[in-house]
PDB file of N, CA and C in Angstrom:
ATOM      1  N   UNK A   1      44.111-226.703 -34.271  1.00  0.00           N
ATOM      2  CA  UNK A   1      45.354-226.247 -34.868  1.00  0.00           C
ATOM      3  C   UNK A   1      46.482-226.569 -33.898  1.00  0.00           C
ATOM      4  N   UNK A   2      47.413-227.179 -33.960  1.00  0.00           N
ATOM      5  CA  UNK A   2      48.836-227.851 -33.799  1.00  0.00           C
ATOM      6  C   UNK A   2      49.968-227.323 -34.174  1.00  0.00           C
ATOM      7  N   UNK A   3      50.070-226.004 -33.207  1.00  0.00           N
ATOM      8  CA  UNK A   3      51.890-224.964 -34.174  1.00  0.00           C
ATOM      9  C   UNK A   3      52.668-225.633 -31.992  1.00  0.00           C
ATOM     10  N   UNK A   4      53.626-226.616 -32.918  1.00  0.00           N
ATOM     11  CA  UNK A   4      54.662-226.944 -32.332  1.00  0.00           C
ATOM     12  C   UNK A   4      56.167-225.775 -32.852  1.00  0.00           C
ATOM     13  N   UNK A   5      56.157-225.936 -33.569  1.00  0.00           N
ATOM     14  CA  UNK A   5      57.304-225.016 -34.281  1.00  0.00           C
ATOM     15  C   UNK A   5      57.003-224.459 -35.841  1.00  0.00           C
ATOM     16  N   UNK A   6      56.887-222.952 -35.549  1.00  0.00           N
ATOM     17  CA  UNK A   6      56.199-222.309 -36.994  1.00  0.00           C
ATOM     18  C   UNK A   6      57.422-221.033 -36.767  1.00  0.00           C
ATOM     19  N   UNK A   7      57.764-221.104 -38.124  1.00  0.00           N
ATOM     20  CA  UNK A   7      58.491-219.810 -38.689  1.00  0.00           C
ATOM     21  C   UNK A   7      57.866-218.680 -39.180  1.00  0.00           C
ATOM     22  N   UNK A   8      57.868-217.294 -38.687  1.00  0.00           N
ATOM     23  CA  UNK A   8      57.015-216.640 -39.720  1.00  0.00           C
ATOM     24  C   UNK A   8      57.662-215.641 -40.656  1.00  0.00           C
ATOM     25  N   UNK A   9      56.822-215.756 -42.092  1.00  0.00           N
ATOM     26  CA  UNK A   9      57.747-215.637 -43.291  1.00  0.00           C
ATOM     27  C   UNK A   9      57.431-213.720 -43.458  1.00  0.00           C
ATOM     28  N   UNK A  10      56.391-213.834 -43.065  1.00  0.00           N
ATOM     29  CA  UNK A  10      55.926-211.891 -43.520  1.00  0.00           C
ATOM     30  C   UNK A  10      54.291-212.145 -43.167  1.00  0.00           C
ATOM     31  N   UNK A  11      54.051-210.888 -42.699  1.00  0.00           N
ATOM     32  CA  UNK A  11      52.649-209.908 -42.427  1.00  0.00           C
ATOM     33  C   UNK A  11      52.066-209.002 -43.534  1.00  0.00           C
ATOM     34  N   UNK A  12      50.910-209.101 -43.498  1.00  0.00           N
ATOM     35  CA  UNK A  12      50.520-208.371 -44.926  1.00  0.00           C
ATOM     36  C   UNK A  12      49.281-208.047 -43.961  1.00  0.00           C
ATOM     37  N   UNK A  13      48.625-206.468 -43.415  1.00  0.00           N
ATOM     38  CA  UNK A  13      47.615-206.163 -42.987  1.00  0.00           C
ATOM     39  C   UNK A  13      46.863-205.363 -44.283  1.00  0.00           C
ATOM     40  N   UNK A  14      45.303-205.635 -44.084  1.00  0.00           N
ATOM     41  CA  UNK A  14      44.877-205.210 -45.309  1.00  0.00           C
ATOM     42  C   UNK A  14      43.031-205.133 -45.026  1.00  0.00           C
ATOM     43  N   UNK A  15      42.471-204.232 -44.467  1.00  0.00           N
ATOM     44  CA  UNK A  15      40.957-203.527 -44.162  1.00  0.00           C
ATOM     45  C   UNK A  15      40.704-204.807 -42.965  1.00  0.00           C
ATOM     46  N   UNK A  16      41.574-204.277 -41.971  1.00  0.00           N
ATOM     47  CA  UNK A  16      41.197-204.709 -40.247  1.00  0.00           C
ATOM     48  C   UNK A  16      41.846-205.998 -40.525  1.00  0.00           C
ATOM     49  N   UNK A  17      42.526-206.500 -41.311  1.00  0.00           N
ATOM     50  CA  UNK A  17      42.671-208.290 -41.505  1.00  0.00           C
ATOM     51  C   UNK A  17      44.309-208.180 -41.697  1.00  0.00           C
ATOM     52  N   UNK A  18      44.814-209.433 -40.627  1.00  0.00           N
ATOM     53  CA  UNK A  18      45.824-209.570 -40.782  1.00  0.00           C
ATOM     54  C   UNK A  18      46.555-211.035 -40.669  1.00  0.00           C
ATOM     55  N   UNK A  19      47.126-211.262 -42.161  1.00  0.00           N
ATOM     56  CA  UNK A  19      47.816-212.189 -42.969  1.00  0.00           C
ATOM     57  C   UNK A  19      49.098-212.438 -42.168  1.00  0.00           C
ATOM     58  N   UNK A  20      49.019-213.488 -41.400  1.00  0.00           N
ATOM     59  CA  UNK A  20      50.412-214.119 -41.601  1.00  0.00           C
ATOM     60  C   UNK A  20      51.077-214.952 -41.844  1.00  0.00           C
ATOM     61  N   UNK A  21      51.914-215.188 -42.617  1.00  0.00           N
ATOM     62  CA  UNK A  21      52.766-216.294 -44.261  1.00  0.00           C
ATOM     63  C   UNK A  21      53.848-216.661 -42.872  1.00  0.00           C
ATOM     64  N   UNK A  22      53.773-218.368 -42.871  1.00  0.00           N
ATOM     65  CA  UNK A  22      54.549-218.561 -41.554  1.00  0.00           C
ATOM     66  C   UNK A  22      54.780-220.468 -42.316  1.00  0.00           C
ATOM     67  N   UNK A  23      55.840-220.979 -41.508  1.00  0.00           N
ATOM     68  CA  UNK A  23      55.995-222.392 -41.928  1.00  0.00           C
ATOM     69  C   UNK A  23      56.131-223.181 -40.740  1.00  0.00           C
ATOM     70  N   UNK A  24      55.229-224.110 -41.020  1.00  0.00           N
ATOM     71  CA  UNK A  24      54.733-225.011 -39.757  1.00  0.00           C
ATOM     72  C   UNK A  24      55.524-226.520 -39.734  1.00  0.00           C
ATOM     73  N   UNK A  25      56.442-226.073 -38.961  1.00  0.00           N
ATOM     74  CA  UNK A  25      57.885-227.489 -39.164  1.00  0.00           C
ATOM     75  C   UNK A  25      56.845-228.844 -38.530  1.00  0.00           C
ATOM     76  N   UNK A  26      57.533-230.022 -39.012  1.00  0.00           N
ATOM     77  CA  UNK A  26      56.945-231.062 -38.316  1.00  0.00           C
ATOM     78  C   UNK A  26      57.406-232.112 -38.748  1.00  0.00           C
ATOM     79  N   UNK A  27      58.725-231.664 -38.651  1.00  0.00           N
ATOM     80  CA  UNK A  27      60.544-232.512 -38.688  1.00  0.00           C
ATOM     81  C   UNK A  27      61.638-231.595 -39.106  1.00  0.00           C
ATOM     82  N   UNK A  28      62.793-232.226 -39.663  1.00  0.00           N
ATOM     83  CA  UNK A  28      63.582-231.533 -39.441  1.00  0.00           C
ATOM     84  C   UNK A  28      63.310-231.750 -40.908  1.00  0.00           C
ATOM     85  N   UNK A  29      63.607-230.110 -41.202  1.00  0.00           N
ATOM     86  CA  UNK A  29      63.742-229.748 -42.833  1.00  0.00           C
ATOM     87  C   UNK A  29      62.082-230.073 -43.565  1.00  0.00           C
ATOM     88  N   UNK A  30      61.298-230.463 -42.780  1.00  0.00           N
ATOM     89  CA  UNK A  30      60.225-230.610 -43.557  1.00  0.00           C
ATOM     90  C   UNK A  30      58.979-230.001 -42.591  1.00  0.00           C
ATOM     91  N   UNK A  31      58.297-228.760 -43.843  1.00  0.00           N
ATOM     92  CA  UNK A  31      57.779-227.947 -43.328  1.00  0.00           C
ATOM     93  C   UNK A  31      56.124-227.661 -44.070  1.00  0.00           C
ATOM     94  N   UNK A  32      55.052-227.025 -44.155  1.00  0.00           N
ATOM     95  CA  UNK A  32      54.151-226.749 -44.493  1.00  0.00           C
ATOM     96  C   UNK A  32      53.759-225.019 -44.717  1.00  0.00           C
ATOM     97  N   UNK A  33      53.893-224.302 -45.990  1.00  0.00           N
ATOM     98  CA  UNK A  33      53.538-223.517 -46.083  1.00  0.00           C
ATOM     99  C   UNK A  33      52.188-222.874 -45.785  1.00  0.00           C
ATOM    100  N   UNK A  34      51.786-222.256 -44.871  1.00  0.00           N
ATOM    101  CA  UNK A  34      50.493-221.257 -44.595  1.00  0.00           C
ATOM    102  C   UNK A  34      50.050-220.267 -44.292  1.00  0.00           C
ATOM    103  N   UNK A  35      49.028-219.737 -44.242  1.00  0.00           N
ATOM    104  CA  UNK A  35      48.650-218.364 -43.997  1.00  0.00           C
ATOM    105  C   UNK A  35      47.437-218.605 -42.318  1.00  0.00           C
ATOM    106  N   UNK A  36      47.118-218.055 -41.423  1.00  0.00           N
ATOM    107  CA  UNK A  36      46.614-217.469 -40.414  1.00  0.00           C
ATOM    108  C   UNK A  36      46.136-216.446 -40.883  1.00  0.00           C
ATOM    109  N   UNK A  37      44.812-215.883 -40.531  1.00  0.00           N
ATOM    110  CA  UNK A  37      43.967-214.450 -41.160  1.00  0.00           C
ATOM    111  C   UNK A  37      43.598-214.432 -39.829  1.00  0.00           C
ATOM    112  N   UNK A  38      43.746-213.253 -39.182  1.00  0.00           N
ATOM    113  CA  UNK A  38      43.033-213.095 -38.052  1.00  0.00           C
ATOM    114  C   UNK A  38      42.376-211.797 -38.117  1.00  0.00           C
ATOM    115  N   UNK A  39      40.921-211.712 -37.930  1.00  0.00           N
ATOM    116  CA  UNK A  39      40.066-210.446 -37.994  1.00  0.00           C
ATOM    117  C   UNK A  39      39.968-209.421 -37.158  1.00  0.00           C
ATOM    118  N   UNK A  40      39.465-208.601 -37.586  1.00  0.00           N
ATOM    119  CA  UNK A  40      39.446-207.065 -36.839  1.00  0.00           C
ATOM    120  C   UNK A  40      40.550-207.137 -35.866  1.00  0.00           C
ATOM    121  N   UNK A  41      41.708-206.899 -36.699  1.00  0.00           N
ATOM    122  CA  UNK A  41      43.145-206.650 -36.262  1.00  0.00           C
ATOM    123  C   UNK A  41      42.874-204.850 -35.743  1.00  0.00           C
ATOM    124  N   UNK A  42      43.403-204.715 -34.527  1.00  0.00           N
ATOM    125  CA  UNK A  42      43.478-203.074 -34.655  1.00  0.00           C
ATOM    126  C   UNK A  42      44.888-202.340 -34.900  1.00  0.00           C
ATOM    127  N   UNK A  43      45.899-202.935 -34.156  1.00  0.00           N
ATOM    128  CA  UNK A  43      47.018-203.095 -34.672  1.00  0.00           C
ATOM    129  C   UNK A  43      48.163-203.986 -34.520  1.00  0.00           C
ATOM    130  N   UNK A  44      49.331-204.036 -34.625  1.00  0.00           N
ATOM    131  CA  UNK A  44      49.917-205.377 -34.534  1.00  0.00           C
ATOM    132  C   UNK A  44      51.660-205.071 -34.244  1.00  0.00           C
ATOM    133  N   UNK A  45      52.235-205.460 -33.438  1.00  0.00           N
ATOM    134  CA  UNK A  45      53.702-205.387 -33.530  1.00  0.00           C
ATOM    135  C   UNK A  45      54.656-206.481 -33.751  1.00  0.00           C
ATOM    136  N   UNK A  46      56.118-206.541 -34.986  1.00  0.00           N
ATOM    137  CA  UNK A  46      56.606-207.685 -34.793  1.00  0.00           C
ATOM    138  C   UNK A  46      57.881-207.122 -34.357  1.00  0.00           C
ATOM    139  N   UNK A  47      58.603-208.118 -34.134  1.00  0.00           N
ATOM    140  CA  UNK A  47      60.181-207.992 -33.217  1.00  0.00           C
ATOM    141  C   UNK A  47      60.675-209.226 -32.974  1.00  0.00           C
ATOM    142  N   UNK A  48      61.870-208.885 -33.568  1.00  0.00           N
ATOM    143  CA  UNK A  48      62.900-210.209 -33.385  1.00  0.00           C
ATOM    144  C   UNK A  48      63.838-210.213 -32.203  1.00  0.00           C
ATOM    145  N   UNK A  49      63.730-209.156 -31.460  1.00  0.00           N
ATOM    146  CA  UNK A  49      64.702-208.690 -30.422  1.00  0.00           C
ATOM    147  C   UNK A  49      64.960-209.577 -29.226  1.00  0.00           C
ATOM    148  N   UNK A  50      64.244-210.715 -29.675  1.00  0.00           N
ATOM    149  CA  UNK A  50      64.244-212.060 -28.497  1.00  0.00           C
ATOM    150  C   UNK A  50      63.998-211.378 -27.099  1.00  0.00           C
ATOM    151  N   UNK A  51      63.041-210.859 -26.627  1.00  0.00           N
ATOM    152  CA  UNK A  51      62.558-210.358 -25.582  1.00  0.00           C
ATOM    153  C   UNK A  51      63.577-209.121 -24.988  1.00  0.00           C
ATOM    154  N   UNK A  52      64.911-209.309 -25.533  1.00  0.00           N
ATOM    155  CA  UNK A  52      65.839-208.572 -24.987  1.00  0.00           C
ATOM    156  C   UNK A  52      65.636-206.943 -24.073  1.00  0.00           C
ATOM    157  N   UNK A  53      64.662-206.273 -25.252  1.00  0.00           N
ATOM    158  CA  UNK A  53      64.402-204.597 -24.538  1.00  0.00           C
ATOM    159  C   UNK A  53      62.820-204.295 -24.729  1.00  0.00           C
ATOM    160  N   UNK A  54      62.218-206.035 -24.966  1.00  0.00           N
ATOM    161  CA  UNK A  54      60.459-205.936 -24.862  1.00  0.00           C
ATOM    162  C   UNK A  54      59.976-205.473 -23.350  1.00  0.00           C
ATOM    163  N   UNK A  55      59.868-204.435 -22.810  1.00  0.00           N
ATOM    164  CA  UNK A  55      59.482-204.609 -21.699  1.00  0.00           C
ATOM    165  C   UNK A  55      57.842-205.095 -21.499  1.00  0.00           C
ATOM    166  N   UNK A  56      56.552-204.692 -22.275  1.00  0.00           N
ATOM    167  CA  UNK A  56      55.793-205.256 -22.516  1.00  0.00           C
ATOM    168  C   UNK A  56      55.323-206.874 -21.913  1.00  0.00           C
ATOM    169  N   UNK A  57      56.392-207.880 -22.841  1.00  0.00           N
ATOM    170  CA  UNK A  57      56.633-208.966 -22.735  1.00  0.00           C
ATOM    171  C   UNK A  57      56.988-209.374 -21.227  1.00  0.00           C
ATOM    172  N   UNK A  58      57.964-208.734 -20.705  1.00  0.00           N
ATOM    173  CA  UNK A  58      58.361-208.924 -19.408  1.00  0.00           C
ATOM    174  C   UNK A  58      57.589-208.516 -18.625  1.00  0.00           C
ATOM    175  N   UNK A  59      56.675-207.366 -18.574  1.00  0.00           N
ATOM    176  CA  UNK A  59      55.303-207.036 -17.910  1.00  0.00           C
ATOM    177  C   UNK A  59      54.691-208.601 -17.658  1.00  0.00           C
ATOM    178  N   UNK A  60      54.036-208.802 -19.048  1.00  0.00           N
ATOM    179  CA  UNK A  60      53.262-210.022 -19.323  1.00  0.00           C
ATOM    180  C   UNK A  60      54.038-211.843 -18.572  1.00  0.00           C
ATOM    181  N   UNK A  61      55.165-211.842 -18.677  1.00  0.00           N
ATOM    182  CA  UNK A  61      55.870-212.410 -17.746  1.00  0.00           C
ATOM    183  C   UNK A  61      55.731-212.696 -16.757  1.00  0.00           C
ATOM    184  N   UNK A  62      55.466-211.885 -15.965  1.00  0.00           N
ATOM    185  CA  UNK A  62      55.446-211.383 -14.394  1.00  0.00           C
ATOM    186  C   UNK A  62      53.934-211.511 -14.080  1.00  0.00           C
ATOM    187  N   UNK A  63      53.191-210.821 -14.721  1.00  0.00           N
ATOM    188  CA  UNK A  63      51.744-210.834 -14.616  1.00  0.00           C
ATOM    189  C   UNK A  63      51.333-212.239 -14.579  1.00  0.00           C
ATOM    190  N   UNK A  64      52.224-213.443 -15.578  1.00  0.00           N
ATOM    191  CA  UNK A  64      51.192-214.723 -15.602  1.00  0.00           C
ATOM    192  C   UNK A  64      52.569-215.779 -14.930  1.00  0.00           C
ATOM    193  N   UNK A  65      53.389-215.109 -13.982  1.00  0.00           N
ATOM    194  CA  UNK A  65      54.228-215.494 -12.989  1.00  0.00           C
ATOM    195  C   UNK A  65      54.500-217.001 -13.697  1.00  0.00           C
ATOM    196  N   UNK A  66      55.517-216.432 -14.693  1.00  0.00           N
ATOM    197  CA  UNK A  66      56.090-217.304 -15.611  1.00  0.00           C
ATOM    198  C   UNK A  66      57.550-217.256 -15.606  1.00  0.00           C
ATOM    199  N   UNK A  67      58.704-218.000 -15.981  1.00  0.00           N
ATOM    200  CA  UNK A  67      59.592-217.834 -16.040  1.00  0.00           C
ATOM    201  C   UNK A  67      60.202-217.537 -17.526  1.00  0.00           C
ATOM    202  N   UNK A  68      59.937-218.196 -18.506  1.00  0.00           N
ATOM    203  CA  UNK A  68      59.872-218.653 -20.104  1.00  0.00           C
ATOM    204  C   UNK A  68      58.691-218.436 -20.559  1.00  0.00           C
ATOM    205  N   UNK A  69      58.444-218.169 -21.820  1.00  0.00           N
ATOM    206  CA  UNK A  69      57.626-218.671 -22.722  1.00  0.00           C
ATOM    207  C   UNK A  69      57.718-220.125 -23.404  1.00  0.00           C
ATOM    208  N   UNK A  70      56.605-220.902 -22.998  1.00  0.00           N
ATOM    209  CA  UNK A  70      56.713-222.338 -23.750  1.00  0.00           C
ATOM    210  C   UNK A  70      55.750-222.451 -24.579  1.00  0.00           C
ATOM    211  N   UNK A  71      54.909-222.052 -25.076  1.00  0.00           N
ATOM    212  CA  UNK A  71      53.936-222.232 -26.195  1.00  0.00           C
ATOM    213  C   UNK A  71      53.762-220.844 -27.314  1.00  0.00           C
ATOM    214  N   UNK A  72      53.193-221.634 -28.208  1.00  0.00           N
ATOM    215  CA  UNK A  72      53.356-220.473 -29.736  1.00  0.00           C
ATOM    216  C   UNK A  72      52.575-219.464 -29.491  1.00  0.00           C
ATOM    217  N   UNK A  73      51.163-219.795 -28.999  1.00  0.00           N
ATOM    218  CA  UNK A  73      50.011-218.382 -28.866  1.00  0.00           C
ATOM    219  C   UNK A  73      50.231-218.436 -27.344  1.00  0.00           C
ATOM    220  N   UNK A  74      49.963-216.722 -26.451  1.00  0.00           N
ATOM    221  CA  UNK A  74      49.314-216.553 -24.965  1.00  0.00           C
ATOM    222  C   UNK A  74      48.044-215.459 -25.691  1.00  0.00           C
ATOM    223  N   UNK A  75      47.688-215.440 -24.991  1.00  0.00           N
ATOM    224  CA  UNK A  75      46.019-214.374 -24.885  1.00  0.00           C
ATOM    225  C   UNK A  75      46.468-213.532 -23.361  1.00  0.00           C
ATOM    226  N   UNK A  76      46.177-212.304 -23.581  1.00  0.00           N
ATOM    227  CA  UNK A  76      45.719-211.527 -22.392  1.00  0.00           C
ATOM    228  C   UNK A  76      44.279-210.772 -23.032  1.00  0.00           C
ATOM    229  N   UNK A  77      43.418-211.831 -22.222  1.00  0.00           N
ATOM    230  CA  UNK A  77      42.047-211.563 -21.924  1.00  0.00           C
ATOM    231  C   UNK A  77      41.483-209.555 -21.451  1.00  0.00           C
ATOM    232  N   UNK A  78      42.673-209.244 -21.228  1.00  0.00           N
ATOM    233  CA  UNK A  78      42.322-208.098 -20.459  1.00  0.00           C
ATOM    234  C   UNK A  78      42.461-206.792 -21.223  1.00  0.00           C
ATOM    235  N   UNK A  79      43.811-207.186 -21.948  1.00  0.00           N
ATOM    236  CA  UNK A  79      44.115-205.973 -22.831  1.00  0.00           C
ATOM    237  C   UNK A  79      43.740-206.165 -24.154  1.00  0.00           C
ATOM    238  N   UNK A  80      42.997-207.276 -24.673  1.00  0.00           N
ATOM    239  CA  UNK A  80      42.569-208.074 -25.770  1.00  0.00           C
ATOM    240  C   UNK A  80      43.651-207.967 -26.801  1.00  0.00           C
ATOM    241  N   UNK A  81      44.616-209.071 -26.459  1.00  0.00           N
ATOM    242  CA  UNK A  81      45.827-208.917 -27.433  1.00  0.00           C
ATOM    243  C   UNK A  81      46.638-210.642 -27.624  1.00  0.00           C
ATOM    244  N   UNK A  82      46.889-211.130 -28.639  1.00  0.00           N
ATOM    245  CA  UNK A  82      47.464-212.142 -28.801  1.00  0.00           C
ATOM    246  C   UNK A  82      48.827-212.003 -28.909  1.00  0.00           C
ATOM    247  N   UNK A  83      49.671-212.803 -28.391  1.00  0.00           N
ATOM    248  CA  UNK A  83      51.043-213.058 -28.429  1.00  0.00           C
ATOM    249  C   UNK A  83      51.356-214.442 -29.304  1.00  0.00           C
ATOM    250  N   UNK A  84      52.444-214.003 -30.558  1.00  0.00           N
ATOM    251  CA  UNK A  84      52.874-215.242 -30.701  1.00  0.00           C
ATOM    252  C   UNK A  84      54.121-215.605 -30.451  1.00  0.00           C
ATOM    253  N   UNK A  85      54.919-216.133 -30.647  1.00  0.00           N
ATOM    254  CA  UNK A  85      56.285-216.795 -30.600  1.00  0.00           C
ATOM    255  C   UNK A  85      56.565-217.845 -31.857  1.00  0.00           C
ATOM    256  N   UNK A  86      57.662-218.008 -32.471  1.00  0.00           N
ATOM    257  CA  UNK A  86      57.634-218.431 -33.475  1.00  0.00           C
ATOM    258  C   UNK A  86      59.368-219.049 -32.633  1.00  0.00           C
ATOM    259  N   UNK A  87      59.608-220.033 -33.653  1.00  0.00           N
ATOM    260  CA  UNK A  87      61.353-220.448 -33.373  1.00  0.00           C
ATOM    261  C   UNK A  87      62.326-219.625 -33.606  1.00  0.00           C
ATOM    262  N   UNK A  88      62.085-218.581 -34.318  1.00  0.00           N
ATOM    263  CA  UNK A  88      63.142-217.557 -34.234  1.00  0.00           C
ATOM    264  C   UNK A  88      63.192-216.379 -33.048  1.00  0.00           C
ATOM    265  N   UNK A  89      62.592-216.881 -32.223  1.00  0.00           N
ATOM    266  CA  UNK A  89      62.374-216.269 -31.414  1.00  0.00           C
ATOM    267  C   UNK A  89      61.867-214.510 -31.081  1.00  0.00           C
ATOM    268  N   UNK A  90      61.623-214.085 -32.322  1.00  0.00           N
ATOM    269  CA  UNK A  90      60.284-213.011 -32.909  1.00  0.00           C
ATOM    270  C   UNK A  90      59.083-213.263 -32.113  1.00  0.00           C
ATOM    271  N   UNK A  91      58.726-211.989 -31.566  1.00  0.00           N
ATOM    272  CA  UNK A  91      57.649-211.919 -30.968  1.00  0.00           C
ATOM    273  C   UNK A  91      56.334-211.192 -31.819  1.00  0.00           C
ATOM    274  N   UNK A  92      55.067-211.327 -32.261  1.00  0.00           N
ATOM    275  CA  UNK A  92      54.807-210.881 -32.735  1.00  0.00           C
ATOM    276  C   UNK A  92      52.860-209.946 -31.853  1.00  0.00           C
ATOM    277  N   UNK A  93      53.031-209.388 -31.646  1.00  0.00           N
ATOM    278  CA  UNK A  93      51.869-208.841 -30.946  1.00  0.00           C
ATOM    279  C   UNK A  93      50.582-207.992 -31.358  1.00  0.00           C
ATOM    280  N   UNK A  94      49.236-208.763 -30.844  1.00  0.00           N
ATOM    281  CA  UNK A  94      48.554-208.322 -32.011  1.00  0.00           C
ATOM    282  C   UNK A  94      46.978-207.617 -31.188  1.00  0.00           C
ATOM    283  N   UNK A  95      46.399-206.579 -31.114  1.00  0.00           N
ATOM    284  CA  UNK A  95      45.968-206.239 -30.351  1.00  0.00           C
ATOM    285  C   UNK A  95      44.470-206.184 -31.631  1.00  0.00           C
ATOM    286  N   UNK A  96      43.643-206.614 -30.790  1.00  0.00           N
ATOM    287  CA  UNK A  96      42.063-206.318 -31.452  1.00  0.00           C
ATOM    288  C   UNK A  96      40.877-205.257 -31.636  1.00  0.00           C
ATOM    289  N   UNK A  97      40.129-204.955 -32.203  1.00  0.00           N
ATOM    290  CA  UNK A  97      39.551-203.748 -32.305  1.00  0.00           C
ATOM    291  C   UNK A  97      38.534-203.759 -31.633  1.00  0.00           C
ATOM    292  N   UNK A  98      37.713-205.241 -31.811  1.00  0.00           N
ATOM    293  CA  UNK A  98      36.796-205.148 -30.028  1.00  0.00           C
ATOM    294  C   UNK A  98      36.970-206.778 -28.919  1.00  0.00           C
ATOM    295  N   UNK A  99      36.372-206.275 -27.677  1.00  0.00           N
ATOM    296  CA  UNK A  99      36.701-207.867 -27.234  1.00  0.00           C
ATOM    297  C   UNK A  99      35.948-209.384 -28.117  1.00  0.00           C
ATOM    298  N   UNK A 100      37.168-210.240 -27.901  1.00  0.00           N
ATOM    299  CA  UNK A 100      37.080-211.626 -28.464  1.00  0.00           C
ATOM    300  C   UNK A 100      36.284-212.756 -27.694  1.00  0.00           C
ATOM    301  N   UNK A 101      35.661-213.181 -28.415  1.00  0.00           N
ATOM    302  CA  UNK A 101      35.642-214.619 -27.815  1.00  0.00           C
ATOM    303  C   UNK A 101      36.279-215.343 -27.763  1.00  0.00           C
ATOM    304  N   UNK A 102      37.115-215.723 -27.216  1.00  0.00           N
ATOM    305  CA  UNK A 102      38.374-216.542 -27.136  1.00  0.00           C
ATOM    306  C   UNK A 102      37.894-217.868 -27.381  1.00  0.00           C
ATOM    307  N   UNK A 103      36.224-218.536 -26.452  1.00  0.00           N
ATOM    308  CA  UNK A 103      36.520-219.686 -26.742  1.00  0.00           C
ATOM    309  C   UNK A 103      35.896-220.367 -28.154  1.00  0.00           C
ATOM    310  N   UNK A 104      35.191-219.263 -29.181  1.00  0.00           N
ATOM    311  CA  UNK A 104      34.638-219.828 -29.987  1.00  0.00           C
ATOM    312  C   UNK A 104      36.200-219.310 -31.149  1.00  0.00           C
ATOM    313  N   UNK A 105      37.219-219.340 -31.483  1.00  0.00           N
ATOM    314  CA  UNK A 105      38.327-219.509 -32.232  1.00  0.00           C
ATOM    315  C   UNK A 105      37.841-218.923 -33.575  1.00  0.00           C
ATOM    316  N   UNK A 106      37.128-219.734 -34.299  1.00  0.00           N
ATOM    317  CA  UNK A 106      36.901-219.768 -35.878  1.00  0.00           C
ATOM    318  C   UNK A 106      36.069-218.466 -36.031  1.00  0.00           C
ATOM    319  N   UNK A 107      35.644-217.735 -35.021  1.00  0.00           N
ATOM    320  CA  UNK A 107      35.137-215.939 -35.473  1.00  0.00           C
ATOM    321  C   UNK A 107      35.985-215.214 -35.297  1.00  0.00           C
ATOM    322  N   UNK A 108      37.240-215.549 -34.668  1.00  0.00           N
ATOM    323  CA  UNK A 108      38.688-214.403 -35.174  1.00  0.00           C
ATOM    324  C   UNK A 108      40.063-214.834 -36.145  1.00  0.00           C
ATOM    325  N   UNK A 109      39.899-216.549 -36.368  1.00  0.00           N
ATOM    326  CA  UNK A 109      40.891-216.730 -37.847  1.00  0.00           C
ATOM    327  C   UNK A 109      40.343-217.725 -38.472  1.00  0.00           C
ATOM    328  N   UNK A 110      41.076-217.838 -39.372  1.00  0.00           N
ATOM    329  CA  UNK A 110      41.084-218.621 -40.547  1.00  0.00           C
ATOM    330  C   UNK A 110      42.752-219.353 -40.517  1.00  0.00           C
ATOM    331  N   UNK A 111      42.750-220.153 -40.979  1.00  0.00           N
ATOM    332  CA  UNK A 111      43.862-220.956 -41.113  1.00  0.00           C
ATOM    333  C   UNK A 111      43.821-221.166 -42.750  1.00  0.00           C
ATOM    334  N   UNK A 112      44.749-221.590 -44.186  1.00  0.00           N
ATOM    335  CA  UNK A 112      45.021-221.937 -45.229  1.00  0.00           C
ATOM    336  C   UNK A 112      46.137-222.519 -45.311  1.00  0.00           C
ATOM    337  N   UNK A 113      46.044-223.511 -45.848  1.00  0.00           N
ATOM    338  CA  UNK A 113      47.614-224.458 -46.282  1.00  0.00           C
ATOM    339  C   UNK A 113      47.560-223.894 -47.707  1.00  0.00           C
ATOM    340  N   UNK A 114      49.026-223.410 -48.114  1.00  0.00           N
ATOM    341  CA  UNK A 114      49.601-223.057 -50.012  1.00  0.00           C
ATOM    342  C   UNK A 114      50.331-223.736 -49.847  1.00  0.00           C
TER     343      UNK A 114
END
């Protein structure tokens, strides 16, 4: 999976599973409607506040002695929680109900093109 620049449109959580309706640019003005399902969601936070009063984020910052965020997904292995970033600069944070395997992918989402 290849998210250079993805918009996300809305979250729909629904028995541990969580939907997110997002558009995957790949030019200008031309985009791909899809969904991401990621399993045994435990819970999830979104925010558009562009990091502004995330302290969280700025924790996580510091911890992986970063200056910026440059990519769409981070993982913290520790607190078992995914970070995304989207171009609107919405953060969206998603914490799991048990630890992941990070490196086998396809037992915590699903990807769909509509």
């Amino acid at each position: 999976m290849k998210l250079d620049n993805i918009v996300i449109d809305s979250l729909e959580y629904k028995n541990s599973l969580l939907y997110i309706f997002y558009k995957n640019y790949y030019g200008y003005e031309k985009y791909f409607n899809k969904v991401l399902i990621l399993k045994d969601v435990k819970n999830f936070t979104y925010t558009i506040e562009e990091l502004a009063y995330h302290t969280e984020m700025y924790g996580f910052l510091n911890e992986l002695e970063l200056e910026a965020f440059t990519r769409v997904f981070y993982r913290n292995k520790k607190l078992n929680k995914l970070y995304i970033f989207d171009a609107n600069y919405s953060v969206t944070i998603i914490e799991f109900s048990k630890k992941m395997s990070w490196r086998n992918q396809k037992r915590w989402w699903d990807e769909i093109q509509i």
